[in-house]
Protein backbone atom coordinates (compact mmCIF):
# COMPACT_ATOMS: atom_id res chain seq x y z
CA UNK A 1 56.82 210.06 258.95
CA UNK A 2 56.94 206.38 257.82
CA UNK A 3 53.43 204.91 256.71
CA UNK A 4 52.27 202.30 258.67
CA UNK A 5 52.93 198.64 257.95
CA UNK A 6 50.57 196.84 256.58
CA UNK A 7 48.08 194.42 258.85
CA UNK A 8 48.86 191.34 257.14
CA UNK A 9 51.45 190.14 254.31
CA UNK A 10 50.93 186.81 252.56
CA UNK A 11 54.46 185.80 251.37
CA UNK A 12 54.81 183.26 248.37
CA UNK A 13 57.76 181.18 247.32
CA UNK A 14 56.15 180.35 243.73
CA UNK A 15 56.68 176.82 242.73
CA UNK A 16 54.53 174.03 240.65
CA UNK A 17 55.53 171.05 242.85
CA UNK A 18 55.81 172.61 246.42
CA UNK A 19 54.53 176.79 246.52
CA UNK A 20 55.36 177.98 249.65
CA UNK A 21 53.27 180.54 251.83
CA UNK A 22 53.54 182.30 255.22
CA UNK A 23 50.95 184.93 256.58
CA UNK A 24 52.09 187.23 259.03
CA UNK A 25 50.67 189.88 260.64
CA UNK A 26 51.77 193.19 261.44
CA UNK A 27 50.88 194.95 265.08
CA UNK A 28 52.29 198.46 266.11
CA UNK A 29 55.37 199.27 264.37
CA UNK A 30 57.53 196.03 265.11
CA UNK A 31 55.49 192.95 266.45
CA UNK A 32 55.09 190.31 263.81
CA UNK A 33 53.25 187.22 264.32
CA UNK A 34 53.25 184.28 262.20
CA UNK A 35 49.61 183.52 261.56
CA UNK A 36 49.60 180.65 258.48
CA UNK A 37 52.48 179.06 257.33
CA UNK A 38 52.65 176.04 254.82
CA UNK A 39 53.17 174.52 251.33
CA UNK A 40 50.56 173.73 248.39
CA UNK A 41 51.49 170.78 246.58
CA UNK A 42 50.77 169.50 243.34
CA UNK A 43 51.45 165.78 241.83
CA UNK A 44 53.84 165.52 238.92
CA UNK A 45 51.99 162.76 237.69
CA UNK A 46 49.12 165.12 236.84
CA UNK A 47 49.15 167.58 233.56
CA UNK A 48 50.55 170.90 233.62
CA UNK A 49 47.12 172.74 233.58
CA UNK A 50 45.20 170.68 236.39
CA UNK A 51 48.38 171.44 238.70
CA UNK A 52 48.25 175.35 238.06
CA UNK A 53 44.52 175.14 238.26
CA UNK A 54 45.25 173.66 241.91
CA UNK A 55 47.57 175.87 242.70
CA UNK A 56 45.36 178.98 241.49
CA UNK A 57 42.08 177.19 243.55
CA UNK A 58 44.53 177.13 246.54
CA UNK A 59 45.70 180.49 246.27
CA UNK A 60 42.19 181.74 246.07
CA UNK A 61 41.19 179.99 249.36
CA UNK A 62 44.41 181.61 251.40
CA UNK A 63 43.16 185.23 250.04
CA UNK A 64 39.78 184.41 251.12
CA UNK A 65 40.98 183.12 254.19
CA UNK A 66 43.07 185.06 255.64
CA UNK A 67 42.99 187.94 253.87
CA UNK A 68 46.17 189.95 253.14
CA UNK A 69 47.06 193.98 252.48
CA UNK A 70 49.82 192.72 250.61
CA UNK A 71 51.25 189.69 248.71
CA UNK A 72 54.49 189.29 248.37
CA UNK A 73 55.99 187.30 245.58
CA UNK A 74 59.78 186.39 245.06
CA UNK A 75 60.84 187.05 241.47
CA UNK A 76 62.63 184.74 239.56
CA UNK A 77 65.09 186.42 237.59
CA UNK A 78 67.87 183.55 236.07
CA UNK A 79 67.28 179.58 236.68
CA UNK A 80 69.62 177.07 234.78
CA UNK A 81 67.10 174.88 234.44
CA UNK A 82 64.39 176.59 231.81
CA UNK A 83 61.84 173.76 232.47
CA UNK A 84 61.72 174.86 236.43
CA UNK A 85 61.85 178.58 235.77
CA UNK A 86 58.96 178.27 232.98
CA UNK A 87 56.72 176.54 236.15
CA UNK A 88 57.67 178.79 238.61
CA UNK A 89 56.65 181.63 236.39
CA UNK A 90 53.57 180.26 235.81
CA UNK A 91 52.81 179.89 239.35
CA UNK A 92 54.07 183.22 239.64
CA UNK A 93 51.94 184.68 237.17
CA UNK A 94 48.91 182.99 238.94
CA UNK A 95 49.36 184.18 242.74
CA UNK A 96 49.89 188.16 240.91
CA UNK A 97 46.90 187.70 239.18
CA UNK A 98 44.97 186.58 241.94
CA UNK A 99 46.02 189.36 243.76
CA UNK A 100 45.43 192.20 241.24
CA UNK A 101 41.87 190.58 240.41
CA UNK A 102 41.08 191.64 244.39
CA UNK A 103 42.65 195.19 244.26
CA UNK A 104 46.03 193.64 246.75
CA UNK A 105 48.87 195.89 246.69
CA UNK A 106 51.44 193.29 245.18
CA UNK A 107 54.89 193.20 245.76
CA UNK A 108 57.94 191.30 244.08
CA UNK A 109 61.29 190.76 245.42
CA UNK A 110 64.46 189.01 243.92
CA UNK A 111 66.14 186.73 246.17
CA UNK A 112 68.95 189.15 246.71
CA UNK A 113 66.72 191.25 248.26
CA UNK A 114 65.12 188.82 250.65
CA UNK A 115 68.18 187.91 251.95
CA UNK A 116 69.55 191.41 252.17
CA UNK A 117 66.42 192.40 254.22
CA UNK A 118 66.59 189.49 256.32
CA UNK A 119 70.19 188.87 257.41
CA UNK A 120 71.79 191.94 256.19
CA UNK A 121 73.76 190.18 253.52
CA UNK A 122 72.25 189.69 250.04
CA UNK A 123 74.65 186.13 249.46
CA UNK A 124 73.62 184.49 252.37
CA UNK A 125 73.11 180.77 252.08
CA UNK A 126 70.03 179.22 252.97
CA UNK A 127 70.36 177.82 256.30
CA UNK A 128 71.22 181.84 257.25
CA UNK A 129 68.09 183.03 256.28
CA UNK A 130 65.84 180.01 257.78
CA UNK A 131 68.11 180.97 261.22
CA UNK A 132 66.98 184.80 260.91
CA UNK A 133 63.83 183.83 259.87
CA UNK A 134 63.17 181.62 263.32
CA UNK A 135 64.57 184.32 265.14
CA UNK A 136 62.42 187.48 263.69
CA UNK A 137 59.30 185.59 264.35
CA UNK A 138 60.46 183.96 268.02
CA UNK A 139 60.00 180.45 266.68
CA UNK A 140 61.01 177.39 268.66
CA UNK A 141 62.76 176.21 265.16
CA UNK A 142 63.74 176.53 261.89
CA UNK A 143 60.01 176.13 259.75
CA UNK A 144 59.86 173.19 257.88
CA UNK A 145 59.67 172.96 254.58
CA UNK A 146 62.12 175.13 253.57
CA UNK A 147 59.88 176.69 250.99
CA UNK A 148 57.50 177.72 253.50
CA UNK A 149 60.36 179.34 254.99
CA UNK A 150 61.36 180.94 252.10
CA UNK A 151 57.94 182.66 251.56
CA UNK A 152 58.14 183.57 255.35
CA UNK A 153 61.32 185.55 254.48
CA UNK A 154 59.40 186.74 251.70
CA UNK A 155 56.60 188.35 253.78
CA UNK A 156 59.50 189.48 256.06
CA UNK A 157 61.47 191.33 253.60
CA UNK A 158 57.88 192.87 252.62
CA UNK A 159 57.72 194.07 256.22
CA UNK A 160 60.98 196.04 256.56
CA UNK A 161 60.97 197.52 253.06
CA UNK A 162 57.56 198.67 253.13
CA UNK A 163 58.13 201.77 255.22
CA UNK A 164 61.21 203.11 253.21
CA UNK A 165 59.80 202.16 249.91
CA UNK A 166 56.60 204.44 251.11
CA UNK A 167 58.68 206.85 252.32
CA UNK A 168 60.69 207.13 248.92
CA UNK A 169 57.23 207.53 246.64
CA UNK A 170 56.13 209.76 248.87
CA UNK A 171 59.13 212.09 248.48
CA UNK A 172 59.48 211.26 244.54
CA UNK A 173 55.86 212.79 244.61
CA UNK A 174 54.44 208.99 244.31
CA UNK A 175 51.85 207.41 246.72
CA UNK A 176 52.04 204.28 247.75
């Protein structure tokens, strides 16, 4: 038997400049609704530790808002650029702590994965997964920004793996 999905997933696409977010919610074994969906922004004009303080304020409102079972984070694994992936870590680092300070399971997913779980091909471009995306959550178009779209996928990848990854603890022994 597959445990149940969880009520509500708030997917982040970590970033210091635009972080994207999507809430959805989780009815019965298949409906998904999109509940929030949007990006935080920060100014690069302002200092690195106002912006993540922004970003970790904002984050703390969305968990307070709406009020996830789950947060699910992509994880960064190789950027060229070591300036971007050091911010996106950061923000990272901020939205898992947040999490883990209010007892949320927390989940992390590579962006192989995401698109794997979404289109059912981990090197799909982009403009695949924002299709799939629109489609899985019977939107009248593509969401805009794409980064709110990727944490969308994110929450959406959360969705569909949760049952086998609870279904694999659970016959490892594990709970989950």
């Amino acid at each position: 038997m597959f445990a149940p999905h969880p009520s509500s997933v708030l997917g982040i696409d970590p970033g210091l400049t635009r972080c994207g977010y999507a809430v959805l919610r989780v009815s019965g074994n298949t409906e998904v609704s999109l509940t929030a969906l949007g990006v935080l922004r920060t100014s690069s004009e302002k200092d690195l530790p106002n912006r993540l303080a922004e970003i970790a304020t904002e984050i703390d409102a969305l968990l307070d808002e709406y009020q996830p079972s789950v947060v699910a984070v992509e994880r960064i694994f190789f950027q060229a650029n070591v300036r971007t992936a050091m911010s996106v870590g950061q923000v990272s680092g901020l939205v898992l702590s947040a999490a883990a300070r209010r007892g949320l399971e927390v989940a992390q997913y590579s962006p192989n994965q995401v698109k794997l779980a979404i289109t059912g091909w981990g090197d799909a471009d982009k403009a695949q997964v924002q299709k799939m995306v629109k489609q899985r959550l019977k939107l009248n178009s593509i969401p805009k920004p794409a980064d709110a779209a990727d944490a969308a996928a994110i929450a959406l990848c959360h969705i569909a793996s949760s049952p086998l990854a609870a279904k694999i603890a659970q016959s490892i022994g594990g709970k989950k």
